[in-house]
N, C-alpha and C. Protein backbone atom coordinates (compact mmCIF):
# COMPACT_ATOMS: atom_id res chain seq x y z
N UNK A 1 -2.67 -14.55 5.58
CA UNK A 1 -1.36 -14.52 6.19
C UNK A 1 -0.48 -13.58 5.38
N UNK A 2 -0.24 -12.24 5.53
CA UNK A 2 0.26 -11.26 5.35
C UNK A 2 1.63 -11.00 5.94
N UNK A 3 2.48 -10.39 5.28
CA UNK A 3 3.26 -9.60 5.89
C UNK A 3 3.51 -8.74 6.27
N UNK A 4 4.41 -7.53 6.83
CA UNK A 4 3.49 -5.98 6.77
C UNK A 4 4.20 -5.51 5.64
N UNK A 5 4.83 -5.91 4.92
CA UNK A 5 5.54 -5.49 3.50
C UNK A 5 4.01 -5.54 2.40
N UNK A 6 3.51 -6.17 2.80
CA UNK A 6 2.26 -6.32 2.17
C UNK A 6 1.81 -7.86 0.62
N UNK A 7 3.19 -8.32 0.97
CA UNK A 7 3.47 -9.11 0.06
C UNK A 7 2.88 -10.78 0.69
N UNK A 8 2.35 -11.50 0.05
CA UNK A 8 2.10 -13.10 0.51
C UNK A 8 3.26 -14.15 0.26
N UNK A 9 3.78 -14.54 1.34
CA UNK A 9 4.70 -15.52 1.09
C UNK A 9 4.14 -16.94 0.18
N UNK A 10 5.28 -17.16 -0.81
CA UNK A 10 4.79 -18.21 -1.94
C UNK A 10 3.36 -19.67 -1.16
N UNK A 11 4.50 -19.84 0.14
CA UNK A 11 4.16 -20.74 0.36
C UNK A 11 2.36 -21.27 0.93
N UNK A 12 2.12 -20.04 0.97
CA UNK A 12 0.40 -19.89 1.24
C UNK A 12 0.15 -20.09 0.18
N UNK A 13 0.39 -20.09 -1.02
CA UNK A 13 -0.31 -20.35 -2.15
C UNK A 13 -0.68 -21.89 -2.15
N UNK A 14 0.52 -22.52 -1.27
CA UNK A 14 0.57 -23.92 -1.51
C UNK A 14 0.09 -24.99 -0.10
N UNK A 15 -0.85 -24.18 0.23
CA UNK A 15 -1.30 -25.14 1.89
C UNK A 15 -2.16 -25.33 1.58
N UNK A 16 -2.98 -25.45 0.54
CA UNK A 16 -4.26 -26.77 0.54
C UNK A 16 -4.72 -26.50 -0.87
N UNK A 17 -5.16 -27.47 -1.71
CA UNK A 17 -5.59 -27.67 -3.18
C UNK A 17 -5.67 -26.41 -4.12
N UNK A 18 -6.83 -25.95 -3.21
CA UNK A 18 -7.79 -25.21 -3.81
C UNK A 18 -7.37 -23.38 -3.80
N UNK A 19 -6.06 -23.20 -3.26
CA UNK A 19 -6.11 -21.44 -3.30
C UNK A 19 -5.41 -21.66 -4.26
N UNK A 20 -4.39 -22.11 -5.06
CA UNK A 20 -3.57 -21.64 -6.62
C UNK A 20 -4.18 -21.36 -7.72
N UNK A 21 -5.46 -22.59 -8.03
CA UNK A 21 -6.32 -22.27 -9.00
C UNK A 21 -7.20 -20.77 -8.49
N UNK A 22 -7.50 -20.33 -8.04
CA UNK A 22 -8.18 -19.45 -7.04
C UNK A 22 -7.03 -17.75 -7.38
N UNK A 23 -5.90 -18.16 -6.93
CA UNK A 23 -5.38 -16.79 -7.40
C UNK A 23 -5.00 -17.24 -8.65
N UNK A 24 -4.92 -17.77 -9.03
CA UNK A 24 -4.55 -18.08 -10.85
C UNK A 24 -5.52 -17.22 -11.91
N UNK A 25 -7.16 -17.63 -10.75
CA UNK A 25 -8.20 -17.50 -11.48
C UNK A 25 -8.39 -15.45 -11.77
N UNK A 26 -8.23 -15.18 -10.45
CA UNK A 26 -7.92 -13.76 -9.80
C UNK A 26 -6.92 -12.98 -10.77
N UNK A 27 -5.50 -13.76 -10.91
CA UNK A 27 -4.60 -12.70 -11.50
C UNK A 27 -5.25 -12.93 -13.25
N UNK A 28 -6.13 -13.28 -13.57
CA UNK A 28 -6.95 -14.22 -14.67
C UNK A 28 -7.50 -12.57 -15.31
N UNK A 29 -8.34 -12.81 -14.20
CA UNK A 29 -9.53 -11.70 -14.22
C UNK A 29 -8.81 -10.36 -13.86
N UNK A 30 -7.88 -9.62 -13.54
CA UNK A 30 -7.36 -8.91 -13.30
C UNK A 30 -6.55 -8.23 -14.57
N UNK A 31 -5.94 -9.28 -14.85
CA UNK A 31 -5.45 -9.00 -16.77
C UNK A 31 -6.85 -8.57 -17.54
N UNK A 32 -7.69 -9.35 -17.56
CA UNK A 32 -8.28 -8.88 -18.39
C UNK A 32 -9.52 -7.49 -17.85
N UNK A 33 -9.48 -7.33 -16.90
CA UNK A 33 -10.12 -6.23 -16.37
C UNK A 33 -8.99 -5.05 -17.17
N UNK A 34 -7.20 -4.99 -16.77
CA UNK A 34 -7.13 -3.80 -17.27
C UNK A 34 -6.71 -3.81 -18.35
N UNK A 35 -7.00 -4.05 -19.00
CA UNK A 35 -6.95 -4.85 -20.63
C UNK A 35 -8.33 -3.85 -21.14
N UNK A 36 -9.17 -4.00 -20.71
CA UNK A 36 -10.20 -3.24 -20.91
C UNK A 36 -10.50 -1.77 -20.70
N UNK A 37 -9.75 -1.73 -18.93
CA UNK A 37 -9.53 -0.17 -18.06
C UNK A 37 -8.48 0.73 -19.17
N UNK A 38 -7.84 -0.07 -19.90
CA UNK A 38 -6.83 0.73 -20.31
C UNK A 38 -7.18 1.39 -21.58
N UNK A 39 -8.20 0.44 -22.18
CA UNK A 39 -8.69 1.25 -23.46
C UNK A 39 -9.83 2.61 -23.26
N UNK A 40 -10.21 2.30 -21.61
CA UNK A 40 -11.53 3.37 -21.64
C UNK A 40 -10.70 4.45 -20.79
N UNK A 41 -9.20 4.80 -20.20
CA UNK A 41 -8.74 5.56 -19.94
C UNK A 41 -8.57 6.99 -20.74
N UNK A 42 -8.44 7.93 -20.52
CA UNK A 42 -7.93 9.16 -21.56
C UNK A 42 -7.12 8.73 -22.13
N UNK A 43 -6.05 9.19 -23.14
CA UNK A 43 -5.18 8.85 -23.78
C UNK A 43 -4.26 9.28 -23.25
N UNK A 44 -4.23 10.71 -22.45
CA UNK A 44 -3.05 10.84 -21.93
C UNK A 44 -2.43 9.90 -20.16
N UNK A 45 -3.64 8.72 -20.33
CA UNK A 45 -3.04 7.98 -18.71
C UNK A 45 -2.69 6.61 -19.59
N UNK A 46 -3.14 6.60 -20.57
CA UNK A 46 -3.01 4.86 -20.92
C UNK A 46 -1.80 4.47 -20.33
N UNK A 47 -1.11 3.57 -20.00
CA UNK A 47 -0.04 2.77 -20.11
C UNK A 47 0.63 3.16 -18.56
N UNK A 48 0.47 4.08 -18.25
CA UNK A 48 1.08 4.78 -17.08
C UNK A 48 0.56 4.17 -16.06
N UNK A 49 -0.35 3.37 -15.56
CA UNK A 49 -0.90 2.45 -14.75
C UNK A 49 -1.36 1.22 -15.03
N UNK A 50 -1.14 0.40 -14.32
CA UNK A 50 -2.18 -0.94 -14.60
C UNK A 50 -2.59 -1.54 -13.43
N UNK A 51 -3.89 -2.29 -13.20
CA UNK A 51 -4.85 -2.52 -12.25
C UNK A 51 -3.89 -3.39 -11.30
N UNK A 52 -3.54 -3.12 -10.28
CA UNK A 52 -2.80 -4.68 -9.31
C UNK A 52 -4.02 -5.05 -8.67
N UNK A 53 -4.89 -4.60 -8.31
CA UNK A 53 -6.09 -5.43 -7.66
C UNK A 53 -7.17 -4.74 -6.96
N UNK A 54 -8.55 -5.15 -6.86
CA UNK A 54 -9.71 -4.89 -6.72
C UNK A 54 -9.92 -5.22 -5.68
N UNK A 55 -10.07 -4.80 -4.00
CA UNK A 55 -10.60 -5.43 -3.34
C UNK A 55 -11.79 -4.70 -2.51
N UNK A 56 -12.88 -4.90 -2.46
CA UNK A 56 -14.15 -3.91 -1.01
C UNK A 56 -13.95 -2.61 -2.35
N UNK A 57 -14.08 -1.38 -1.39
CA UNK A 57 -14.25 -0.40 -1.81
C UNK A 57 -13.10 0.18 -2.70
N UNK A 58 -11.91 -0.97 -2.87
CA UNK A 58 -10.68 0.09 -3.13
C UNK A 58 -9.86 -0.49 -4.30
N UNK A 59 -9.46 0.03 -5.34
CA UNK A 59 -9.09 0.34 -6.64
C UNK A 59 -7.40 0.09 -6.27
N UNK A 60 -6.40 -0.62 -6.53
CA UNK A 60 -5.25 -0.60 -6.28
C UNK A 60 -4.18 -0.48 -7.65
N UNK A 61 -4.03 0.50 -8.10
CA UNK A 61 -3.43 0.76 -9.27
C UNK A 61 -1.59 0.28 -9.15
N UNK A 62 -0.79 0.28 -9.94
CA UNK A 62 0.69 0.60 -9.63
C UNK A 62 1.18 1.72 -11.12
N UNK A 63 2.16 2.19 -10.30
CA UNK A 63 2.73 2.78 -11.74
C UNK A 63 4.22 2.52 -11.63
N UNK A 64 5.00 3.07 -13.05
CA UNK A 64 6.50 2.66 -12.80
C UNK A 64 7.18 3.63 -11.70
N UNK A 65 6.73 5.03 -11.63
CA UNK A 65 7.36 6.21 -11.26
C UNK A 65 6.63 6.70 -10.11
N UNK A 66 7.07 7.65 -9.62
CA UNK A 66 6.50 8.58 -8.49
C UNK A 66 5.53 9.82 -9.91
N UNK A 67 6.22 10.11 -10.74
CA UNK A 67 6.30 11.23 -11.78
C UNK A 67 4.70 10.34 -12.37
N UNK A 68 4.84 9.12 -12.77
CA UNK A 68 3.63 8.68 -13.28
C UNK A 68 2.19 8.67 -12.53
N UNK A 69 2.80 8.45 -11.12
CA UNK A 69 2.03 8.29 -9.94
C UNK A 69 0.73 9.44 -9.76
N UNK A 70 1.94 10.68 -9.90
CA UNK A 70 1.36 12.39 -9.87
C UNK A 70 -0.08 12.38 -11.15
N UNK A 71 0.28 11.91 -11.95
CA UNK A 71 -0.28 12.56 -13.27
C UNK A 71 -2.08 11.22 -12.57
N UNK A 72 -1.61 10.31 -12.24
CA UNK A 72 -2.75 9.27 -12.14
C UNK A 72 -3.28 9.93 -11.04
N UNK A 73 -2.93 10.23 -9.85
CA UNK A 73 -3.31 10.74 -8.97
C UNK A 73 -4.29 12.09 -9.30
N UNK A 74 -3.77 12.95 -10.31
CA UNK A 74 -4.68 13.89 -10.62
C UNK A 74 -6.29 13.38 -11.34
N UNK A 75 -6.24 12.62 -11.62
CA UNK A 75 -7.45 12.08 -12.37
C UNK A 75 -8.15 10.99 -11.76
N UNK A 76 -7.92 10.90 -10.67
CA UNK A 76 -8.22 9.56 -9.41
C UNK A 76 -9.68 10.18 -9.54
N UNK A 77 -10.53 10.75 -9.91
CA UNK A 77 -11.86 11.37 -9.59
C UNK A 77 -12.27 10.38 -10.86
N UNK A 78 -11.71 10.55 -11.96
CA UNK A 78 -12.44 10.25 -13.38
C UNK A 78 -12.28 8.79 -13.61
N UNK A 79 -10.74 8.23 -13.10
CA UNK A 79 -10.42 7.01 -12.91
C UNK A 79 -11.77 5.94 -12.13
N UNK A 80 -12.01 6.41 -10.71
CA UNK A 80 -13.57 5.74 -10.36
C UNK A 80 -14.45 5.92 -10.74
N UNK A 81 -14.83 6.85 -11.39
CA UNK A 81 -15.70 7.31 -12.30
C UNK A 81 -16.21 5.85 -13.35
N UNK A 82 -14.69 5.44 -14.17
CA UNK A 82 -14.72 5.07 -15.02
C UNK A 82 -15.14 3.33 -14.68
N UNK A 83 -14.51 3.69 -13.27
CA UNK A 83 -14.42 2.10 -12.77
C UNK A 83 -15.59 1.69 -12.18
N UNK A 84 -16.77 2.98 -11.50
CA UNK A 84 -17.92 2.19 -11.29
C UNK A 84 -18.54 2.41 -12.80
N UNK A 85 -19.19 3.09 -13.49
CA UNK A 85 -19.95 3.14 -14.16
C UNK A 85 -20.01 2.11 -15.40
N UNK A 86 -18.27 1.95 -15.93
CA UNK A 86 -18.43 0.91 -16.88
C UNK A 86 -17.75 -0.42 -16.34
N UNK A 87 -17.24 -0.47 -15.10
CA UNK A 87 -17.18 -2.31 -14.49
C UNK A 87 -18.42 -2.17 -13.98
N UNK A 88 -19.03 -1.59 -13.39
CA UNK A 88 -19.99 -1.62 -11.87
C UNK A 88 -19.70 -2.15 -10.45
N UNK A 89 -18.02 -1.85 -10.63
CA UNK A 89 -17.48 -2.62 -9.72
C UNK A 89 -17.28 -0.92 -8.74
N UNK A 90 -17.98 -0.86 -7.08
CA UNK A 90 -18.49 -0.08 -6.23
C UNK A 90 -17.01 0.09 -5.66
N UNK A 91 -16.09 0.56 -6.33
CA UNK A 91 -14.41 1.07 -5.69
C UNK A 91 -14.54 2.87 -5.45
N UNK A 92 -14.51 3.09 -3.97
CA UNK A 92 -14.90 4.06 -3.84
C UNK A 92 -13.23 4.60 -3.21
N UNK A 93 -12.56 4.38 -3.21
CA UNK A 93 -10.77 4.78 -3.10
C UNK A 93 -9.96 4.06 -4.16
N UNK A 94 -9.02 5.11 -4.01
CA UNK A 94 -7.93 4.59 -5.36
C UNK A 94 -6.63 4.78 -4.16
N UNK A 95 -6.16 3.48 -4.46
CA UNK A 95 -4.67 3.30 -3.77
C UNK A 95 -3.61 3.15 -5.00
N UNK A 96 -2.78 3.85 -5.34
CA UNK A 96 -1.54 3.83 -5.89
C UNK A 96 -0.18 3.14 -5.54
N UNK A 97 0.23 2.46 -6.32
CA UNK A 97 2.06 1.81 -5.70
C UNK A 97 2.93 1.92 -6.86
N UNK A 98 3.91 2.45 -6.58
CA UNK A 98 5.17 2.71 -7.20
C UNK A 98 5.73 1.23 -7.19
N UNK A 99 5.89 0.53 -8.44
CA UNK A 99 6.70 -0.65 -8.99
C UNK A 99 8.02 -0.43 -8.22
N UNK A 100 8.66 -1.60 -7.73
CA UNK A 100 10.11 -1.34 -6.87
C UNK A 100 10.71 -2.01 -8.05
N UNK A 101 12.01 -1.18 -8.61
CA UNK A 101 12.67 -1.51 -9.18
C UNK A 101 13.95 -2.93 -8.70
């Protein structure tokens, strides 16, 4: 249950037991995925992105800026690169989002 903003209203989290522990577990594994992505990045992308989520084929990064966006965007080749060979996780697109201030 989506919105087209793309955002999940709270309250789906809370319609039956078992989905909170479930994305709890998710935003879990997600920290520590780019916790890891961030040390095997170049040095000149560290910090400028961090993982918002993994889903099928597609890599969903955010950054703070449009300006940060550019520089990640140029290296979107090396970025999956990095993401199948040392997760083995099969993300064959990189989607980018600009943090809303």
């Amino acid at each position: 249950m989506r919105k087209n903003s793309g955002l999940t209203p709270i309250s789906y989290c809370f319609d039956s037991e078992d989905k909170l522990p479930r994305i709890l577990k998710h935003a879990a594994y997600l920290r520590e995925m780019d916790r890891k992505f961030q040390s095997r990045l170049p040095l000149a992308l560290r910090g400028l992105c961090s993982i918002a989520n993994i889903r099928q084929n597609l890599l969903v990064l955010i950054c703070q800026s449009q300006l940060e966006a550019s520089k990640v965007r140029m290296h979107s080749r090396q970025i999956l690169q990095i993401i199948q060979q040392d997760f083995k996780i099969t993300a064959q697109k990189l989607k980018i989002i600009i943090q809303q201030k």
